[in-house]
Each structure stands twice: as structure tokens, then as C-alpha cells.
Protein backbone atom coordinates (compact mmCIF):
# COMPACT_ATOMS: atom_id res chain seq x y z
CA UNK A 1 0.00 0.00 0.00
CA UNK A 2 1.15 3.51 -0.96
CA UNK A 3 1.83 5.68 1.91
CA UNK A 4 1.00 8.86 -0.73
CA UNK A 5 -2.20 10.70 0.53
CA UNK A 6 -3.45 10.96 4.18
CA UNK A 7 -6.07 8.94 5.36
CA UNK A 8 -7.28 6.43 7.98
CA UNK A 9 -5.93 3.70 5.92
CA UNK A 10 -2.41 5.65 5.95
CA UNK A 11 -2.09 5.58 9.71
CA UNK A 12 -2.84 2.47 10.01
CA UNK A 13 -0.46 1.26 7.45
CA UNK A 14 2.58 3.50 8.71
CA UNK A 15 1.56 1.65 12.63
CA UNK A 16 1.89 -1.48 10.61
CA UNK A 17 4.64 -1.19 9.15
CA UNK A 18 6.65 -0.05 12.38
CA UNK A 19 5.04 -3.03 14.44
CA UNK A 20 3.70 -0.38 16.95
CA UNK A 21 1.75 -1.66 20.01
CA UNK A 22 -2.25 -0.58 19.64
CA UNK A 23 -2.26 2.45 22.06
CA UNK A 24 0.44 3.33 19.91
CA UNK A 25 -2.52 3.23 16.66
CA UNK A 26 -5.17 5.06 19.13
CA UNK A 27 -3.02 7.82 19.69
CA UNK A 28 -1.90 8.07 16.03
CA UNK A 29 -6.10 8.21 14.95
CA UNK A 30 -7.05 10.37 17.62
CA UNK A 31 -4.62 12.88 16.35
CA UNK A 32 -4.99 12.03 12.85
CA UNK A 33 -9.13 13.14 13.09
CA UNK A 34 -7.64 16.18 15.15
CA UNK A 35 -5.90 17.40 11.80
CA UNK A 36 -8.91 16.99 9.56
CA UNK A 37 -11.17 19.36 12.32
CA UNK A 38 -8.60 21.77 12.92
CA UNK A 39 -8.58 24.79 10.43
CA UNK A 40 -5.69 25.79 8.74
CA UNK A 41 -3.18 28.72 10.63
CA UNK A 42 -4.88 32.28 10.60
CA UNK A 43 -1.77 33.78 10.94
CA UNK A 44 1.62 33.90 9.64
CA UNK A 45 2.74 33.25 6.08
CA UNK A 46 0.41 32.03 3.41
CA UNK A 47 0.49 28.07 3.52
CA UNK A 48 -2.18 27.32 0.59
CA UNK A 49 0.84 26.07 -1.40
CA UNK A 50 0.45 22.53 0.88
CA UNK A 51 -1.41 20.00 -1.17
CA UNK A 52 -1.31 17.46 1.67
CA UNK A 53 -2.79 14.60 -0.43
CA UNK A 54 0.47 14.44 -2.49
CA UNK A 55 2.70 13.79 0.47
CA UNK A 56 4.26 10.78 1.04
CA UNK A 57 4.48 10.57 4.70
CA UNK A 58 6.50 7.50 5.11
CA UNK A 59 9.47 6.70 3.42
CA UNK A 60 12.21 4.35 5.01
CA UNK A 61 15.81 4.30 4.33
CA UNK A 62 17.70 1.04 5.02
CA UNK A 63 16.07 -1.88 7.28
CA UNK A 64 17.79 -1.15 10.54
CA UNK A 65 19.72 1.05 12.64
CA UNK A 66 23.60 0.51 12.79
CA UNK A 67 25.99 1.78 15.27
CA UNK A 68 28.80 1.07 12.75
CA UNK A 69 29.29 3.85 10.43
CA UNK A 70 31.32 1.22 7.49
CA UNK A 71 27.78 -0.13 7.36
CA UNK A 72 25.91 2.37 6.01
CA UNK A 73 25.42 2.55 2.15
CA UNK A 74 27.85 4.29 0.36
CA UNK A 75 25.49 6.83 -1.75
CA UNK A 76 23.95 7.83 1.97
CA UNK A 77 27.49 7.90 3.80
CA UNK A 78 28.91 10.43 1.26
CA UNK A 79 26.34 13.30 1.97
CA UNK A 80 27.20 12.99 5.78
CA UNK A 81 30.77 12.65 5.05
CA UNK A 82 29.77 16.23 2.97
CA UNK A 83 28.53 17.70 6.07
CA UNK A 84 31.16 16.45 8.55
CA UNK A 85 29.29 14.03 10.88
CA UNK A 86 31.86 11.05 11.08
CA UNK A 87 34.42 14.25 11.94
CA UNK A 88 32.28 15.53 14.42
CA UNK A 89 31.56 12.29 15.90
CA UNK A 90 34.80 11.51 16.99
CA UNK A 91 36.23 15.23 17.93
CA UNK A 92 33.31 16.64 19.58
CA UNK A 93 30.20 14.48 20.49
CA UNK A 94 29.24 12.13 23.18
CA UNK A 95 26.87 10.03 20.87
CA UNK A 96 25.67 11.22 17.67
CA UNK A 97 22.60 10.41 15.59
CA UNK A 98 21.61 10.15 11.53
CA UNK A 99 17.85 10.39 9.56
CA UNK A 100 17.39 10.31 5.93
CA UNK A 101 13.75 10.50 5.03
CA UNK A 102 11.73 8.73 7.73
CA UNK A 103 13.83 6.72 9.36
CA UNK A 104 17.11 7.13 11.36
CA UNK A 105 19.31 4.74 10.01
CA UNK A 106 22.59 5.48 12.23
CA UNK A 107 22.78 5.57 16.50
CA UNK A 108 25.56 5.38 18.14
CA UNK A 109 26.27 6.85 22.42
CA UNK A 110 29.64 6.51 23.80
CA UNK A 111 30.23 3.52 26.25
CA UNK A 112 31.43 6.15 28.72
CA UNK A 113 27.75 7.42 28.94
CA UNK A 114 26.06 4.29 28.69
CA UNK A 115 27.67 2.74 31.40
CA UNK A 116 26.03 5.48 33.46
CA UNK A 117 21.94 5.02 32.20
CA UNK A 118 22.10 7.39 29.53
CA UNK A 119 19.82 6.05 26.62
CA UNK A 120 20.31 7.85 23.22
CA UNK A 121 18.09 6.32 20.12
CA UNK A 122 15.82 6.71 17.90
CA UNK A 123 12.61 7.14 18.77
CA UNK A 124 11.01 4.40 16.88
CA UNK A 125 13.31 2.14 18.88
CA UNK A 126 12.81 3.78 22.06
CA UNK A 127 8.97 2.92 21.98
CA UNK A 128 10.20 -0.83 21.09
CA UNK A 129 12.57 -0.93 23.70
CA UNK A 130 11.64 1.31 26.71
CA UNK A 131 7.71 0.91 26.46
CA UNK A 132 6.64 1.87 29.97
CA UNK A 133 9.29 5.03 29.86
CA UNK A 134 7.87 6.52 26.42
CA UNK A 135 4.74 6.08 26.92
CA UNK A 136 4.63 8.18 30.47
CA UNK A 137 6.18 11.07 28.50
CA UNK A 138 5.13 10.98 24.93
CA UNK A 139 2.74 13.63 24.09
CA UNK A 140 2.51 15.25 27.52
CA UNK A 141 4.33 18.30 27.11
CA UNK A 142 2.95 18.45 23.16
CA UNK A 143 -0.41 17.19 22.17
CA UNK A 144 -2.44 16.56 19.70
CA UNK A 145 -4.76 19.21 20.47
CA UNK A 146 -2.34 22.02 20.45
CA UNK A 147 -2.22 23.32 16.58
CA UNK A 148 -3.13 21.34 13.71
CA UNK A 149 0.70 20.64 12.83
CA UNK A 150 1.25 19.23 15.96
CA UNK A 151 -1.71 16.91 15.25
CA UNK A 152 -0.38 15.89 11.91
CA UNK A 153 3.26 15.02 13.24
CA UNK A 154 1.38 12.59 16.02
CA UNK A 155 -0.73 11.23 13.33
CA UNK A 156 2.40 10.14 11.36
CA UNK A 157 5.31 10.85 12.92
CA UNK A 158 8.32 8.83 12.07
CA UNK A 159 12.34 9.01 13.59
CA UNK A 160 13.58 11.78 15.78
CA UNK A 161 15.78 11.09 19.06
CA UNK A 162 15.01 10.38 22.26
CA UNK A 163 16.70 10.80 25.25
CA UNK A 164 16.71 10.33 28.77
CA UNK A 165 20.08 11.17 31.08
CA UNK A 166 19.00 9.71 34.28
CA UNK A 167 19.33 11.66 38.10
CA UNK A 168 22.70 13.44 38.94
CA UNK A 169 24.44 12.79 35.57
CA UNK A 170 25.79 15.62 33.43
CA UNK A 171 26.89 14.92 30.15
CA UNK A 172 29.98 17.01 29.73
CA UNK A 173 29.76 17.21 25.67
CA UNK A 174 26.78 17.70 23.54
CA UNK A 175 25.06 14.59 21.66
CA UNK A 176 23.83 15.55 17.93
CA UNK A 177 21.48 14.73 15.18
CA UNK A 178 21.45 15.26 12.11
CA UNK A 179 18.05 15.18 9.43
CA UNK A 180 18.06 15.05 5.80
CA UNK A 181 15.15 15.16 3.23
CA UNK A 182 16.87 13.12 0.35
CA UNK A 183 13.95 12.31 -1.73
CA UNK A 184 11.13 14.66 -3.24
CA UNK A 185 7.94 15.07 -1.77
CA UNK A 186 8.53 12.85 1.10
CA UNK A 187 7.78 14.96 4.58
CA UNK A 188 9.69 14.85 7.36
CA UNK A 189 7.72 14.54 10.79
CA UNK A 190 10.56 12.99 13.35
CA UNK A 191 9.56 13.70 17.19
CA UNK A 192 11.94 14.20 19.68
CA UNK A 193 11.70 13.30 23.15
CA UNK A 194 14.00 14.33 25.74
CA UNK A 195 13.81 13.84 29.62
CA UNK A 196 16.56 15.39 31.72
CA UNK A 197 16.11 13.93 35.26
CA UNK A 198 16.59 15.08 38.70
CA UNK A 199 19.77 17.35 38.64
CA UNK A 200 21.02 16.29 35.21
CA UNK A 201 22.49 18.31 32.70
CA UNK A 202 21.75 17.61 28.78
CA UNK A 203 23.21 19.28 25.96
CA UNK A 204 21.76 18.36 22.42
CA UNK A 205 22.64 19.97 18.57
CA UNK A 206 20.53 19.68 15.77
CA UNK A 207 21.37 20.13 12.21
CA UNK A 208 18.97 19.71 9.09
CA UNK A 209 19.19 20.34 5.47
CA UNK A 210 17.78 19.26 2.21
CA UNK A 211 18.84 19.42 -1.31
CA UNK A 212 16.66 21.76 -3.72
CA UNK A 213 13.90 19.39 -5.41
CA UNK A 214 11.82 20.39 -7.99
CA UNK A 215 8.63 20.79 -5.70
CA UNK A 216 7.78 21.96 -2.41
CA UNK A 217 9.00 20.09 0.54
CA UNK A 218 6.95 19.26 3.99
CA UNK A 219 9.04 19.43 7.31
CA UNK A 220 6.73 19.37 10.19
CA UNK A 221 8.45 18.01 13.16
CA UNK A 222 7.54 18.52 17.40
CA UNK A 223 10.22 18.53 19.88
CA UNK A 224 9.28 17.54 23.56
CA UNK A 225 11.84 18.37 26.56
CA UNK A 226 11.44 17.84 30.21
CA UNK A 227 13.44 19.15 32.91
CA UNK A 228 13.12 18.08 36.78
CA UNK A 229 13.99 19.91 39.21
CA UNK A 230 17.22 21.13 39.59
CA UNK A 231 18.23 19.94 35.87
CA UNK A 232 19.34 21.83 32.79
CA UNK A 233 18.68 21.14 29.38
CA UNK A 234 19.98 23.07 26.09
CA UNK A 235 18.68 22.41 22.90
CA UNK A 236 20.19 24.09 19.85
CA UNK A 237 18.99 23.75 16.14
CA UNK A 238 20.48 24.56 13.26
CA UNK A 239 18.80 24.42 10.16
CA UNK A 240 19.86 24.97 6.63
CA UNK A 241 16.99 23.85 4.49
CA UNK A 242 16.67 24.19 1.00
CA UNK A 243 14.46 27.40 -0.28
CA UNK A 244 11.63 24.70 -1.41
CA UNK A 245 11.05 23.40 2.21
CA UNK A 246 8.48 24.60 4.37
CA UNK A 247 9.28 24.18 7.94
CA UNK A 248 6.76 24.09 10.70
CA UNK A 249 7.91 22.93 13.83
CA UNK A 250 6.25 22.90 17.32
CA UNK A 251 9.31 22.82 20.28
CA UNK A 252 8.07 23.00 24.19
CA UNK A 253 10.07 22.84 27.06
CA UNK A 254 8.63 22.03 30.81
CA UNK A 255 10.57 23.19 33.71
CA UNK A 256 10.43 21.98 36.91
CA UNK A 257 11.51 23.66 40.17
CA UNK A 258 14.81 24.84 40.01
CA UNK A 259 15.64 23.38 36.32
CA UNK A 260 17.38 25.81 33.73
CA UNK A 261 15.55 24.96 29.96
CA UNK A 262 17.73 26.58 26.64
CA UNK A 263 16.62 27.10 23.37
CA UNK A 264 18.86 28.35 20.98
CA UNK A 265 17.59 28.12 17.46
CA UNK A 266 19.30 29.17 14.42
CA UNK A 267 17.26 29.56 11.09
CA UNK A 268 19.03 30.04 7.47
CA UNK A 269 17.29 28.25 4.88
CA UNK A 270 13.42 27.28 3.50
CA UNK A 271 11.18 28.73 1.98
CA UNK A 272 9.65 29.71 4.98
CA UNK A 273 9.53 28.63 8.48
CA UNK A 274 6.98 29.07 11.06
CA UNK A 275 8.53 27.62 14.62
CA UNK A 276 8.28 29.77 18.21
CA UNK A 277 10.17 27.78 21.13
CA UNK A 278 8.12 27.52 24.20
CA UNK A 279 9.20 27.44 27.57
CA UNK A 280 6.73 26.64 30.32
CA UNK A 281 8.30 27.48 33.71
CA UNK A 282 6.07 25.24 36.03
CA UNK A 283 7.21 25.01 39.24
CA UNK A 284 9.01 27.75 42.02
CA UNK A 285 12.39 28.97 40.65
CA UNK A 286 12.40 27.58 36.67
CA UNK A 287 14.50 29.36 34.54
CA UNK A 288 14.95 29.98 30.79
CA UNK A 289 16.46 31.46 27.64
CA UNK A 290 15.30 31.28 24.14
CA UNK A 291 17.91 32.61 21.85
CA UNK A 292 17.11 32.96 18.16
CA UNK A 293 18.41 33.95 14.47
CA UNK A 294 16.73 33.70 11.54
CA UNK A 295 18.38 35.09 7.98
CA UNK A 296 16.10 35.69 5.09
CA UNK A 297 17.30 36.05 1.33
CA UNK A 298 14.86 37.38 -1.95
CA UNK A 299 12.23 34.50 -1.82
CA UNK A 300 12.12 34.01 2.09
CA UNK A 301 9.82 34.51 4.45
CA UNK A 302 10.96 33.43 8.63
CA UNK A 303 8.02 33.79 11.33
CA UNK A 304 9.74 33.18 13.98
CA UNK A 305 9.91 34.25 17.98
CA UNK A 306 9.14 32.51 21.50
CA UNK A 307 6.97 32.10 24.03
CA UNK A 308 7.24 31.83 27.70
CA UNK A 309 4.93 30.47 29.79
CA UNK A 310 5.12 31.38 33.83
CA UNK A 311 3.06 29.41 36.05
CA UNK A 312 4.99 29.35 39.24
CA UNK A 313 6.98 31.84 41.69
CA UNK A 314 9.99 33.50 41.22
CA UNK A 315 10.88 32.46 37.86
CA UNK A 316 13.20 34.22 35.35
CA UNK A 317 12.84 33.95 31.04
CA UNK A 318 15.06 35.99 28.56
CA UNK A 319 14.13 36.22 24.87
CA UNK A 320 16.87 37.38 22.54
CA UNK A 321 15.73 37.17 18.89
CA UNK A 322 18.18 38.35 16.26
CA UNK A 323 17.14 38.48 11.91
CA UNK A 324 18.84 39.34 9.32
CA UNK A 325 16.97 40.22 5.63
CA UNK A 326 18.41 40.86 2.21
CA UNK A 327 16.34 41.05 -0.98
CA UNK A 328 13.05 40.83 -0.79
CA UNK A 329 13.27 38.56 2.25
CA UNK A 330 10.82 39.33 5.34
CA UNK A 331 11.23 37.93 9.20
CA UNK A 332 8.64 38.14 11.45
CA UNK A 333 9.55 38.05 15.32
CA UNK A 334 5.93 36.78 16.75
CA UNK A 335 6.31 36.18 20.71
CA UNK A 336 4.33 35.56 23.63
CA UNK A 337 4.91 36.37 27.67
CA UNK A 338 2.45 35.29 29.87
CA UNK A 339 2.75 35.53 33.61
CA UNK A 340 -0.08 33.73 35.63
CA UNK A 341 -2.18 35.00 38.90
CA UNK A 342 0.08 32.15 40.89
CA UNK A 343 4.02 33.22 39.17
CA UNK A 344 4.44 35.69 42.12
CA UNK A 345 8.21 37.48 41.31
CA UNK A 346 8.31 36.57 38.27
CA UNK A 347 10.79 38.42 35.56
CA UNK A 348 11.26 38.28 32.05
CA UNK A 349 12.80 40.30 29.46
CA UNK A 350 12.61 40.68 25.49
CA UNK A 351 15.26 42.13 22.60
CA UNK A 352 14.28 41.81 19.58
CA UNK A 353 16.59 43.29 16.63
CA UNK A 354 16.54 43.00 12.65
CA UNK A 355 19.07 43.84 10.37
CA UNK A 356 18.52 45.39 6.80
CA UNK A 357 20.59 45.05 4.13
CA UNK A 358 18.28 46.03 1.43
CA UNK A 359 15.69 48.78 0.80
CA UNK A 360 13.44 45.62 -0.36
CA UNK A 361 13.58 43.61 3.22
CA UNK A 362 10.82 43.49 5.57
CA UNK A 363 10.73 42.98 9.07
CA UNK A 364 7.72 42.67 11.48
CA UNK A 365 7.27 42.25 15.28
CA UNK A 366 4.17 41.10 17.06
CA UNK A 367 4.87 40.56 20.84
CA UNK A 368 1.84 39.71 23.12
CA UNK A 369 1.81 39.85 26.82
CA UNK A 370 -0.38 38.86 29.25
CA UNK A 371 0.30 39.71 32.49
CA UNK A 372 -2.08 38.67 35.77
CA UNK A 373 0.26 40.17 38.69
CA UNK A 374 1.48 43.69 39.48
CA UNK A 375 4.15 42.60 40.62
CA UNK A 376 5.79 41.22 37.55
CA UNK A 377 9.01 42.73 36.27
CA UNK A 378 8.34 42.54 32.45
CA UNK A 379 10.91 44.66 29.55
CA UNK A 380 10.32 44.65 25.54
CA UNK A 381 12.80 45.93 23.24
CA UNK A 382 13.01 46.16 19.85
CA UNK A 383 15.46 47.70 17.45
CA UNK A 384 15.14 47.25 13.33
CA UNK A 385 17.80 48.86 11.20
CA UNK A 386 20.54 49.21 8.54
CA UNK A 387 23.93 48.68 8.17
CA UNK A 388 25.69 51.36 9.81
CA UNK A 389 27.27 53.88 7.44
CA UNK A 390 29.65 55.58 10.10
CA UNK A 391 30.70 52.08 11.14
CA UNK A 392 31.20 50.65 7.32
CA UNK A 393 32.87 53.80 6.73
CA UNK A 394 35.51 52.97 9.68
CA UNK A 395 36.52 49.32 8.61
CA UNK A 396 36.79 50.31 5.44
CA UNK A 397 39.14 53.08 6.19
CA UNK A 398 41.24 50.73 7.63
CA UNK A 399 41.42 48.52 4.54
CA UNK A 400 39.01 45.98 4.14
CA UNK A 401 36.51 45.96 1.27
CA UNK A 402 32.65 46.54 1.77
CA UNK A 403 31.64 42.85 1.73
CA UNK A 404 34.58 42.33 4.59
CA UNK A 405 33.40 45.03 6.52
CA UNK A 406 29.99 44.29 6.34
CA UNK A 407 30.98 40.70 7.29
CA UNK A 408 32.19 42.03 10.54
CA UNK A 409 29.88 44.04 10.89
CA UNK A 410 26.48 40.96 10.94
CA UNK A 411 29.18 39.11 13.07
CA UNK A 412 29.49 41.52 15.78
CA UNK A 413 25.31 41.84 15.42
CA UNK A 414 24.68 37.86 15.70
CA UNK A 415 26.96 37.46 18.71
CA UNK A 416 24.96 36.87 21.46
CA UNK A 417 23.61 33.59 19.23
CA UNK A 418 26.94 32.34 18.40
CA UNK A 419 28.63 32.87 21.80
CA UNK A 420 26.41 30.30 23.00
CA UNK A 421 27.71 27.78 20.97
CA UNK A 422 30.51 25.26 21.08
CA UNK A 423 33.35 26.79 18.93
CA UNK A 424 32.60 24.59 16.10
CA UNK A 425 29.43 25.03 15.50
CA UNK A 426 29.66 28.83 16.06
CA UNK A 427 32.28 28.42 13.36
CA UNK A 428 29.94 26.22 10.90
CA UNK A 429 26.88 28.70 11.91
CA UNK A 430 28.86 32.08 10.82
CA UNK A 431 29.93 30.16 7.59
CA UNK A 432 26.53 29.54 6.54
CA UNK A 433 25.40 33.56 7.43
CA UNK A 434 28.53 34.43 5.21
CA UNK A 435 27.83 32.33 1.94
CA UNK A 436 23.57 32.95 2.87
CA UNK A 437 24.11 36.76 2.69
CA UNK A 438 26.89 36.81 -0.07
CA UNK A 439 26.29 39.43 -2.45
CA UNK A 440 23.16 40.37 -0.30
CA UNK A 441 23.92 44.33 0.19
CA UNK A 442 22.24 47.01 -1.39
């Protein structure tokens, strides 16, 4: 049966095909009849371009997962020999993680880590082999019922990574996975599950890209983390999609009392991208940071922000959202504050800034905040702008061409992103700004 076209029969094929256990199917329906009710987004960029009956929304790569990178085919190992993944692996990484299409088909943690609980997978094999520990988290920081994108990823989701670092571990080096749309019109829906326990610490990097197919491309994934009390958790993405993939993601973070949650989110390619990381600071004390950049060329359009949720006392968020836009590219910061009636003390503060380096870019910001206490200690700021002529005019005085200067000049503006990330991907991420705004000024 052809997994082209969603329908009833589609789910259940796709739970067939993956040998899932029936609650498994239930869930996967339920959501599935969520999609069909829900409208499309009111907001945001135009998205009548989807034809979702012309998806295919399952398409595996390989039989199994292998912990042996010699063992994955040739044609597949090249393009993440491309992007530096075996490299990475062994310099940087406590485990890494591969996906082409559907499925991940390459999983491998460090023995080090292992030996101390850690589990690292796939999710697909995480609901085969730790039943009783997916199924207590899976959907309860997400559901169905939150937007209709998050209902289509639970109807068919497929891949992702889970992970769980158990009480008082702290994983000293980041674990990483890597997603790649190889084939056209296949969507990619991978959920990620991570649980940081009691007074662990969790660091995980994301990268995605996709070669440009002649159609558009569906990447509509949902990212779950959990952090107990006294944990931390940072999750960074990213993502260097091709300008024919539309990316809608749905990211949520709980934190419990004490726990630090991280977001930092980094957004060059697609066509456009609709994705605000939530934190939801539940309990006395929860802390959080979302840090974002988006960069949009001529044909571009990034919606992105955050949200933060407090629900508790004396907890802390800081929002940082940084865009850059050349051609005809827009970005659209679109956030959200709320402090509840019970999140006595609670502070949080918002900078938003967008860079233009063309008198075609567009740049819009729609912050909401809804505030139940007077004793809240809320801040919004927001700067948009152009290149600095006085500060072109300096570098260049001192010898360095206009497409130097203004090099140094976006680096100096995206620093707050990139100093909060390991030196080589800070390296990797100001590479892709530089060959993404090449040529970009005027």
C-alpha cells in the first residue's frame, strides 16, 4: 500500500509497518481526526501552497539502525561525510545520531555514557525498547490538540531522538542529530523526546538540510523536553533547508523547580519557516532562555519568535531574537509572555533586533503579553535597522573591502547567538550567514 495521501488507511499502514503496540494506533487516529477538524493557521505566512494529499508521509531508508558507520550505504554515507558528521563524531560528540527520510538509520552513544543510564536512540526504537518510559512522556508536554501541525506530526510521525540522562548525571559534551530530506515530496515529521532527570544536565545539537527538489518540501516536526527539578537542558537547532522546504515545527520545554531549559535556534534556509520555542516554567524557581536567528534572502519569508509560559513563583525567562533580511526577504519576530495569577516574582525580558541590508527587506514584530500580577518585572525591546554607514565607513578606512566590513559588521550583530555555541558550530553557523548573505547588500 502507498503511503501517498493521508487517510485512515495511511495511519494504520505507517503503525503497521513499524510493528507499533495498539495504544500506539489510538493515539496516532485520535490525532490524525484532530488534523482533519482543525482549520488551517490564521496567521503567519500564506500556507495554501500545501497540497497534503500528495505527500508521502512514510518513506524508510535502510532496514535497521547501525551503530557502525562502514555499514551504512555508500550513496547515503557520502552526503554525511559532505557535512562532517563522522568528523564531528569523533572530535566533539558524546553520541551522535543520523535520519534520511523517515527513518534514522545510524545511532551510536559513547560507552562512557552508557555505562552510566544514559539512553540515546531513535525514537522508533525507544517505543520498542523502553515501552513503559515513552509512553509516560510521549505527548505530555505536546499534544495533539495544540495546533493542527502538531496533530499531523502525532498522526504520522516517524524518527527523531530520544533521550533520557538519568538523576545526577551531566553529560559534559553535547550529543547531535542530524536530518536530511533526500527524496522529493517525502515529509519529514521525526519527534523528539528528551527527559533530563533530577539534577542532570543535557546538551543536544541539531542540524537539518535538504537538497533543492523540484517541488515543495513538507518538514513538520515537534520537539518535547522535560526538565526536573534542579536539571538543565539546552537544545540548539540549526537548520539549513533548502528554499523549497516549508518548515513548521512545534518545540516546548517544561521546567520543573529549580531546572534551567535553553533554546537556541538558528534559522538560514526554507522557503519559509513558522517555529516559536516555548518554555513553560512550572514550578518555584524555573528558569529559561530562548535565543534565536533567523536570515532571510529574496524569496524568504521566517516567522519566527518565542513564548514563555510562567506558572509558578519566582521564575526568570530571557528572549533574545536576532534576523537578518536581504532582498526581498521578510522575518517576522511573533512572541508571547504570559505571567499567571500564581508566578508571584516573576521576571522576564525581550530584545528583539533585525538587520537590513536592502531597501526591499521586511521585518515585522508582534509581541503579546499577558500579564495577571502587578508585581511582575516585564521589559520589551526592539530595534530594526541598517547597516551602519559611520561604522562601514571605519573598517573600510582601515582597509578591508565593503563585503569584509559588512561581514564584521552581521558578526558583531549575531553574537549573542553564536557565543552560546561550542566553537565549532559557532564556526559552521557564521559560515553559513557568510555564503547565505553573499552578495546580499544594497
Amino acid at each position: 500500500m502507498s503511503t501517498v495521501g493521508l487517510s485512515e488507511a495511511t495511519i494504520r499502514h505507517i503503525s503497521a509497518m513499524k510493528h507499533e503496540p495498539s495504544w500506539m494506533l489510538d493515539i496516532r487516529l485520535e490525532a490524525y481526526h484532530e488534523f482533519v477538524r482543525r482549520p488551517m493557521p490564521d496567521f503567519g505566512p500564506d500556507l495554501s501552497s500545501l497540497d497534503f494529499s500528495t505527500i508521502d508521509y512514510y518513506h524508510p531508508v535502510g532496514e535497521q539502525v547501525v551503530d557502525n558507520w562502514d555499514q551504512i550505504p555508500d550513496e547515503i554515507k557520502q552526503t554525511y561525510q559532505e557535512i562532517g558528521l563522522p568528523e564531528a563524531e569523533q572530535r566533539y560528540l558524546a553520541g551522535s545520531q543520523a535520519q534520511t527520510d523517515s527513518t534514522a538509520i545510524y545511532n551510536r552513544l559513547k560507552e562512557e555514557w552508557q555505562s552510566q543510564g544514559v539512553i540515546f536512540t531513535d525514537t522508533d526504537t525507544a517505543l520498542r525498547q523502553h515501552p513503559d518510559l515513552f509512553r509516560e512522556y510521549f505527548g505530555t508536554v505536546v499534544s495533539s490538540r495544540d495546533n493542527k501541525f502538531a496533530a499531523l506530526n502525532t498522526a504520522v510521525w516517524s524518527g527523531g531522538s530520544f533521550i533520557y540522562v538519568p538523576p545526577d548525571v551531566h553529560l559534559t559534551i553535547p550529543l547531535q542529530a542530524y536530518f536530511l530530506i533526500d527524496v522529493s515530496n517525502v515529509g519529514q515529521f521525526e519527534r523528539s523526546l528528551i527527559i533530563a532527570d533530577r539534577g542532570s544536565t543535557v546538551q543536544y545539537v541539531e542540524g537539518c538540510s535538504a537538497p533543492v527538489f523540484s517541488r515543495n518540501t513538507l518538514h513538520a516536526a515537534v520537539v518535547e523536553v522535560i526538565v526536573k527539578p534542579h536539571a538543565r537542558a539546552r537544545y540548539t537547532t540549526i537548520q539549513n533547508w533548502s528554499t523549497n522546504v516549508i518548515n513548521l515545527t512545534t518545540q516546548r520545554m517544561l521546567v520543573e523547580e529549580e531546572g534551567i531549559g535553553e533554546w537556541i535556534d538558528g534559522n538560514i534556509g526554507s522557503q519559509l519557516t513558522m517555529k516559536y520555542p516555548c518554555l513553560v516554567l512550572a514550578e518555584r524557581g524555573a528558569r529559561g532562555n530562548i535565543l534565536s536567528l533567523a536570515t532571510a534572502k529574496s524569496g524568504q519569508k521566517q516567522d519566527n519568535g518565542g513564548k514563555a509560559i510562567h506558572l509558578a513563583p519566582d521564575t526568570s525567562s530571557t528572549v533574545v531574537a536576532k534576523s537578518i533580511c536581504s532582498g526581498d526577504g521578510s522575518s517576522t519576530y511573533r512572541g508571547e509572555i504570559v505571567i499567571d495569577d500564581q508566578a508571584a516574582n516573576a521576571r522576564s525580558a525581550t530584545k528583539c533586533d533585525t538587520l537590513l541590508l536592502s531597501g526591499d527587506s521586511l521585518s515585522n514584530t508582534y509581541p503579546t503579553s499577558v500579564i495577571k500580577r502587578s508585581d511582575a518585572n516585564l521589559s520589551h525591546e526592539a530595534t530594526t535597522g541598517r547597516i551602519n554607514e559611520w561604522q562601514l565607513f571605519y573598517l573600510m578606512s582601515r582597509g578591508l573591502d565593503e563585503d569584509e566590513a559588512t561581514g564584521l559588521i552581521i558578526q558583531g550583530f549575531i553574537e549573542p547567538i553564536i557565543s552560546n555555541l561550542p566553537m565549532e558550530y559557532a564556526v559552521e553557523l557564521n559560515r553559513l550567514i557568510e555564503l547565505s548573505m553573499e552578495g546580499s547588500v544594497g
